[in-house]
N, C-alpha and C. Protein backbone atom coordinates (compact mmCIF):
# COMPACT_ATOMS: atom_id res chain seq x y z
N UNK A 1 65.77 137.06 134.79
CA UNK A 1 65.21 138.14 134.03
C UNK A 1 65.13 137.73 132.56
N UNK A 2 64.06 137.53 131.69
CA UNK A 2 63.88 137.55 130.52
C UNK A 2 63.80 138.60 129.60
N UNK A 3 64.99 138.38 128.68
CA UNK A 3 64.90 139.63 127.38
C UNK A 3 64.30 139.67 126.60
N UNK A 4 63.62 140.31 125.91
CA UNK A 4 63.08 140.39 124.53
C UNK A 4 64.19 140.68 123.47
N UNK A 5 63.93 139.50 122.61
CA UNK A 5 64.62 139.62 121.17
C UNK A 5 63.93 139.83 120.31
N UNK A 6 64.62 141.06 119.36
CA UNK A 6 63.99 141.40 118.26
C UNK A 6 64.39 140.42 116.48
N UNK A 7 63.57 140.60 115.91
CA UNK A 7 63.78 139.94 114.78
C UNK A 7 64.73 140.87 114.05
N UNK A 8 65.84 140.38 113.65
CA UNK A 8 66.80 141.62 112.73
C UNK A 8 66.24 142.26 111.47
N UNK A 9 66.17 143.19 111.57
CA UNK A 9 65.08 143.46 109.90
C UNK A 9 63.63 143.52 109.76
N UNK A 10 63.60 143.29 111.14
CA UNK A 10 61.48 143.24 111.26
C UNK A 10 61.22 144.37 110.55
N UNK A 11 59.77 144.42 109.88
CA UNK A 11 59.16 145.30 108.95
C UNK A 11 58.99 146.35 109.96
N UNK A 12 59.22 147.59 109.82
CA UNK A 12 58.77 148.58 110.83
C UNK A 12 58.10 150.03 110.28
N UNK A 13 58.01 149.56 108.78
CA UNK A 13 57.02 151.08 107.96
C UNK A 13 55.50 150.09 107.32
N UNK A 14 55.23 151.02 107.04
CA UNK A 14 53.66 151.02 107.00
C UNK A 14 53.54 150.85 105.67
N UNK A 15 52.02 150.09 105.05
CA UNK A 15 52.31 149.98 103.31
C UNK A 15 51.97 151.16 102.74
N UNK A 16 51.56 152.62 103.57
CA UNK A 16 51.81 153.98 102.71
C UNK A 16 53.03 154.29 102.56
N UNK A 17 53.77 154.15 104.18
CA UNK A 17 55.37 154.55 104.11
C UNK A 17 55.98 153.31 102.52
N UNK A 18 55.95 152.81 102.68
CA UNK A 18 56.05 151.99 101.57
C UNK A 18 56.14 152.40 99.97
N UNK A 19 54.78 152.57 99.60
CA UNK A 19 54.34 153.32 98.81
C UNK A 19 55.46 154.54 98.47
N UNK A 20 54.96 155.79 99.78
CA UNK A 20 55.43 156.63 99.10
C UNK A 20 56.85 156.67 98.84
N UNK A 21 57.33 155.81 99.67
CA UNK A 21 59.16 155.48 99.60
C UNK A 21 59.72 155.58 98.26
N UNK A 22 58.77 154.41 97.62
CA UNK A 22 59.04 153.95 95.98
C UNK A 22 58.82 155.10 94.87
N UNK A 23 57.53 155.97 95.91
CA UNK A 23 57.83 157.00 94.66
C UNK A 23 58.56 158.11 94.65
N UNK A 24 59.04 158.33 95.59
CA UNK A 24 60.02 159.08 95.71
C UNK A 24 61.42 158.77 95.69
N UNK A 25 61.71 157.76 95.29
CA UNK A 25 62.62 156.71 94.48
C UNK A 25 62.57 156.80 93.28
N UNK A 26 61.09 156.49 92.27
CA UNK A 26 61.28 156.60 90.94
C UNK A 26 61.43 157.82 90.52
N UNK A 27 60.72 159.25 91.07
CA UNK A 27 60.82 160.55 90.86
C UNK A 27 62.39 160.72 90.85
N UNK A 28 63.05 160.65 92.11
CA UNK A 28 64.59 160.79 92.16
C UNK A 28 65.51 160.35 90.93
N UNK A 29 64.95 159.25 90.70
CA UNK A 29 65.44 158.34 89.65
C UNK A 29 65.46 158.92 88.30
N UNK A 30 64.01 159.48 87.79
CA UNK A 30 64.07 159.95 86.80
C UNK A 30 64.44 161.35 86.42
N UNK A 31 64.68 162.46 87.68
CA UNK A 31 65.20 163.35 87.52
C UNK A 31 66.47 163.53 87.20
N UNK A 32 67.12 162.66 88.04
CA UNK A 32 68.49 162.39 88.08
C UNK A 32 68.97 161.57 86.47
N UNK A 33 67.79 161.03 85.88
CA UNK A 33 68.59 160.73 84.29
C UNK A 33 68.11 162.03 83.23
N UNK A 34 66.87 162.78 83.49
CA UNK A 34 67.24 163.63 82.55
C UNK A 34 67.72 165.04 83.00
N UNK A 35 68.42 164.80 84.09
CA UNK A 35 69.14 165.98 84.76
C UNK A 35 70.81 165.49 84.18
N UNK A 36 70.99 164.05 83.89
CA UNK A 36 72.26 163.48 84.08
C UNK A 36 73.13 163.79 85.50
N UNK A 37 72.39 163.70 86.50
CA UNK A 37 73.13 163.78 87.97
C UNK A 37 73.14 162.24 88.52
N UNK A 38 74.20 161.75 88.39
CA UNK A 38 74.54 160.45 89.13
C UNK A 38 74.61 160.63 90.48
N UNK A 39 74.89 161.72 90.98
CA UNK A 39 75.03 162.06 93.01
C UNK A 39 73.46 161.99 93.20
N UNK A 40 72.54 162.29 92.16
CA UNK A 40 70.84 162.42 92.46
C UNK A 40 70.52 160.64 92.99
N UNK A 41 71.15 160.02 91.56
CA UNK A 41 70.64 158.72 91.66
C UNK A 41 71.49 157.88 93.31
N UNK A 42 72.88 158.57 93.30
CA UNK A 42 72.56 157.91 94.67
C UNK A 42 71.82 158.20 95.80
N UNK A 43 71.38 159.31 95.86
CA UNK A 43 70.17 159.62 96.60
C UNK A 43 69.30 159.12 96.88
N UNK A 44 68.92 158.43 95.42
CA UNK A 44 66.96 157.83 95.72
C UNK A 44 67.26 156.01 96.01
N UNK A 45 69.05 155.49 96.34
CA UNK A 45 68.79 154.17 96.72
C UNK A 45 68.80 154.32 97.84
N UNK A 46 68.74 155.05 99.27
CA UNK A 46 68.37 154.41 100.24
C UNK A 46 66.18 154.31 100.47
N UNK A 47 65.84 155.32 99.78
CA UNK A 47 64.33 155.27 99.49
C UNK A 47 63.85 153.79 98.65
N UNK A 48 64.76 153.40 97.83
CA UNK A 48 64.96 152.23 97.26
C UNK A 48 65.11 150.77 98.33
N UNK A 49 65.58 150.99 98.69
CA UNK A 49 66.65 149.52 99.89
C UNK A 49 65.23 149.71 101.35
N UNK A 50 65.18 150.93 101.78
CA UNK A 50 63.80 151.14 102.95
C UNK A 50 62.50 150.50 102.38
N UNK A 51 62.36 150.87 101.03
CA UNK A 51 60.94 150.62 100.37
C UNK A 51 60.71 148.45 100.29
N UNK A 52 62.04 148.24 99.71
CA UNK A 52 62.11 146.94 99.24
C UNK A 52 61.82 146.00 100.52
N UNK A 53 62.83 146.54 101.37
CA UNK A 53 62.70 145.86 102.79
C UNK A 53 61.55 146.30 104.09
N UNK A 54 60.51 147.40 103.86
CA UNK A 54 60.03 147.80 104.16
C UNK A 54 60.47 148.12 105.61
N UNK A 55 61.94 148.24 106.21
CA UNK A 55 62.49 148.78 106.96
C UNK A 55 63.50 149.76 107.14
N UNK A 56 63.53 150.30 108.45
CA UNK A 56 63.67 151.78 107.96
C UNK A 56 64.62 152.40 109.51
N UNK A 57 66.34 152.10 109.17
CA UNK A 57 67.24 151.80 110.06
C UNK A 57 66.86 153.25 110.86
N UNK A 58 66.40 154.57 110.35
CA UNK A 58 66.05 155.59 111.59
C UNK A 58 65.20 155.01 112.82
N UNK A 59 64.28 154.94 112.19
CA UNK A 59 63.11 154.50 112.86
C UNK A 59 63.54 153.39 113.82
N UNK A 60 64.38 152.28 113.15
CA UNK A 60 64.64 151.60 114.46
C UNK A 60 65.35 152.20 115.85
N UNK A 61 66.29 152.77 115.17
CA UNK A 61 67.13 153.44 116.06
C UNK A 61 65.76 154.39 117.19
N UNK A 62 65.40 155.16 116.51
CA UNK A 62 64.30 155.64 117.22
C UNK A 62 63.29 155.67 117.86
N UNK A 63 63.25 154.04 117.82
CA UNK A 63 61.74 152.65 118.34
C UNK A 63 60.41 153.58 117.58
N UNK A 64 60.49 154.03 116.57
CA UNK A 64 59.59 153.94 115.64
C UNK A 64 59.10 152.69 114.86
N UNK A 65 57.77 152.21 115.43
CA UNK A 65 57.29 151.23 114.52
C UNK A 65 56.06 151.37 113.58
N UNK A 66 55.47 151.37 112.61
CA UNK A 66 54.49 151.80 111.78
C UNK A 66 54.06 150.29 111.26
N UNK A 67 54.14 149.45 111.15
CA UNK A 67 54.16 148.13 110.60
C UNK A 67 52.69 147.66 111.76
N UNK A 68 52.15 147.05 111.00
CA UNK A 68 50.81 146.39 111.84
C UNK A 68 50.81 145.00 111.30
């Protein structure tokens, strides 16, 4: 019986998911400095870390793939 192996980290969002990741990263980002909420800014790094790597640990879990 042959398995399929996946690549660890394969791209699995799309370059809108992408997109909008980042901006809803910098929005977070900048609310959170002239709000002065540091709990905000940790908020917008996992939108940060999904966007960069254009993967997106729900989605795997969920065999969501968006990546072409």
């Amino acid at each position: 019986m042959k398995t399929i192996q996946k690549e660890p980290f394969a791209p699995n969002l799309s370059f809108t998911e992408i997109v909008m990741r980042h901006y809803m990263m910098m929005g977070m980002g900048i609310l959170a400095g002239v709000l002065h909420a540091p709990l905000l800014m940790l908020l917008a790094f996992p939108f940060f870390f999904t966007g960069i790597l254009g993967w997106c640990p729900v989605y795997e879990a969920l065999g969501i793939n968006h990546h072409k």
